[in-house]
Protein backbone atom coordinates (compact mmCIF):
# COMPACT_ATOMS: atom_id res chain seq x y z
CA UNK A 1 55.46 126.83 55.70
CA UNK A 2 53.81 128.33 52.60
CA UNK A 3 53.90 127.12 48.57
CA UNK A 4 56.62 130.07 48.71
CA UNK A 5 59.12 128.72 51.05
CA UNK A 6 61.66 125.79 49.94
CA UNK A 7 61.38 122.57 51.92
CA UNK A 8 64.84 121.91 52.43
CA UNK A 9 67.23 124.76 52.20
CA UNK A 10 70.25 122.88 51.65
CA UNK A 11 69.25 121.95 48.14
CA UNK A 12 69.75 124.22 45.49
CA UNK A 13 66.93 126.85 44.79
CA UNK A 14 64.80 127.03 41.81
CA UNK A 15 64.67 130.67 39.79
CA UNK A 16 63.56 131.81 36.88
CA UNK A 17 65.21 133.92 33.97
CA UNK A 18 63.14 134.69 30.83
CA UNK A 19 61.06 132.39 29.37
CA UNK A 20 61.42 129.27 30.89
CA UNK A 21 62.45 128.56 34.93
CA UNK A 22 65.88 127.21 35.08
CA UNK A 23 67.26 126.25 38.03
CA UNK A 24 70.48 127.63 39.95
CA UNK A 25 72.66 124.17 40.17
CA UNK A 26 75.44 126.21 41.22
CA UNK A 27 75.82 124.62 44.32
CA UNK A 28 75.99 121.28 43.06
CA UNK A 29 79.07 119.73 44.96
CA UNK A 30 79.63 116.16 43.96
CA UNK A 31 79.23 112.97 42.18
CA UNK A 32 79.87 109.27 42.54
CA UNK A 33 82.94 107.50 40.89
CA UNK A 34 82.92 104.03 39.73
CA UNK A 35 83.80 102.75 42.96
CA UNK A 36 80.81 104.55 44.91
CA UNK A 37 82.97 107.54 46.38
CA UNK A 38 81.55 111.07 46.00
CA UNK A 39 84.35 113.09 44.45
CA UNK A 40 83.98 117.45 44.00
CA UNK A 41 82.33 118.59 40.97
CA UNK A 42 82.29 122.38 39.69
CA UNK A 43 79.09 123.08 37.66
CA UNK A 44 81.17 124.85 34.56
CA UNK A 45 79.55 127.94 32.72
CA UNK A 46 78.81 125.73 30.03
CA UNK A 47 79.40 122.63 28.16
CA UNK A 48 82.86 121.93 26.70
CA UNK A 49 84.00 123.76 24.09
CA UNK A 50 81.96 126.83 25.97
CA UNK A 51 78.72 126.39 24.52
CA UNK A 52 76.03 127.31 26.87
CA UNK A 53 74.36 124.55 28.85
CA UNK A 54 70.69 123.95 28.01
CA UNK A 55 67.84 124.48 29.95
CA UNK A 56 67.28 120.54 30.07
CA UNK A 57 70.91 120.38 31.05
CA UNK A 58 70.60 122.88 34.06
CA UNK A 59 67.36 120.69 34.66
CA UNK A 60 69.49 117.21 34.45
CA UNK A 61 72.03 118.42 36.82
CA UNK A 62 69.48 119.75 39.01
CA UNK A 63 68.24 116.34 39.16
CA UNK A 64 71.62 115.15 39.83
CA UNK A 65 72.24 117.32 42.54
CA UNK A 66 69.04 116.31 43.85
CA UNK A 67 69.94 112.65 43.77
CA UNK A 68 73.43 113.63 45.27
CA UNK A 69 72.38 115.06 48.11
CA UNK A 70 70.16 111.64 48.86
CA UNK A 71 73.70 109.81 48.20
CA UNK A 72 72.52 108.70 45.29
CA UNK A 73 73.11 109.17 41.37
CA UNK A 74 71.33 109.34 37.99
CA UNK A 75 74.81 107.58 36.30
CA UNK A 76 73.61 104.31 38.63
CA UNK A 77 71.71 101.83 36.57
CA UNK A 78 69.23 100.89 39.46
CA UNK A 79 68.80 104.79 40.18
CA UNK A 80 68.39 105.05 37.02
CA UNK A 81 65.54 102.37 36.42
CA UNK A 82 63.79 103.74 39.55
CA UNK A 83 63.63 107.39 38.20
CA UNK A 84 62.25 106.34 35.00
CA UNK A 85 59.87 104.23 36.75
CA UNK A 86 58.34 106.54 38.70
CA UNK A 87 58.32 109.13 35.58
CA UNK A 88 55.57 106.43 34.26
CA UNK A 89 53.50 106.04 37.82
CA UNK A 90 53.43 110.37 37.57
CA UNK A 91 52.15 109.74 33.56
CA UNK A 92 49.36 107.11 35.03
CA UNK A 93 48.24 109.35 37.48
CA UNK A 94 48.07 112.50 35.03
CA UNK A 95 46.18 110.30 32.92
CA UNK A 96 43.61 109.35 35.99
CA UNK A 97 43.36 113.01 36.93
CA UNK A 98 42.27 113.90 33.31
CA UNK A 99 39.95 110.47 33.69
CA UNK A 100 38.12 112.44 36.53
CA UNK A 101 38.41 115.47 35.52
CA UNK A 102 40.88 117.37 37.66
CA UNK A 103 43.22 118.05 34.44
CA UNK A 104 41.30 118.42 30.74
CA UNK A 105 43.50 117.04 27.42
CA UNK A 106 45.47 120.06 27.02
CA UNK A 107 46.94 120.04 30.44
CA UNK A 108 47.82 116.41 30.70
CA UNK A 109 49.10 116.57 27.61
CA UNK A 110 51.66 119.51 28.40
CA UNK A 111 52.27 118.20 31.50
CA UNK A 112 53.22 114.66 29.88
CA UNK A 113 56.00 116.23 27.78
CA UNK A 114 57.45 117.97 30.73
CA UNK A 115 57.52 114.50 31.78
CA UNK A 116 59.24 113.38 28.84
CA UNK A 117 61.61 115.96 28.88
CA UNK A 118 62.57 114.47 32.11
CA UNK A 119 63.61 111.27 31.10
CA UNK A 120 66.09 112.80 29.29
CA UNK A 121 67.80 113.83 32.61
CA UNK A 122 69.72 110.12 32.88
CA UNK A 123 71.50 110.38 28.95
CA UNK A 124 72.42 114.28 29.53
CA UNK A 125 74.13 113.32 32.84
CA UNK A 126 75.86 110.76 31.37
CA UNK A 127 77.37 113.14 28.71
CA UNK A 128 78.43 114.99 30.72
CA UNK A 129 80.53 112.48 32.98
């Protein structure tokens, strides 16, 4: 398989439009209630009041479908605790990799707030319950 190819074409694919890669989350089917049934979910044009969703929105629900699909969901305390966990393993190793050399300053230190962008992902989901 090359870099090119998606590993698992069931999951939504990423694309990019302008600026900044946004991914299609168009295909995002469902979400967990209370009670730990999956119930449909339409991904609507935008958020209410029809204001356009974000880029870290599309990236949030992205992550939510992503979770989904693993029967699993950002809105979950534990899920949530695990995601943001590993968010801080990935920010140790970026700052090993710039320890050895692999990454200099500048790249860990745009890489780390894509990383903090991420965090985000959690509260935005939750808004939009």
């Amino acid at each position: 398989m090359s870099a090119a190819e998606q590993a698992d074409p069931t999951m939504p694919a990423m694309t990019s439009r302008g600026e900044a890669a946004i991914i299609d989350i168009s295909t995002r089917t469902s979400r967990r209630t209370e009670s730990g049934r999956r119930k449909p979910v339409s991904s609507p044009p935008g958020t209410p009041g029809g204001t356009p969703r974000t880029p870290q929105q599309q990236v949030a629900e992205h992550f939510e479908a992503t979770f989904n699909h693993h029967r699993l969901s950002l809105t979950d305390e534990s899920t949530r605790v695990a995601f943001t966990v590993t968010l801080e393993i990935v920010r140790g190793m970026l700052q090993g990799a710039e320890a050895q050399g692999i990454v200099d300053g500048e790249q860990r230190a745009e890489l780390d707030a894509m990383i903090k962008g991420m965090e985000a992902a959690p509260r935005l989901i939750e808004r939009s319950v």
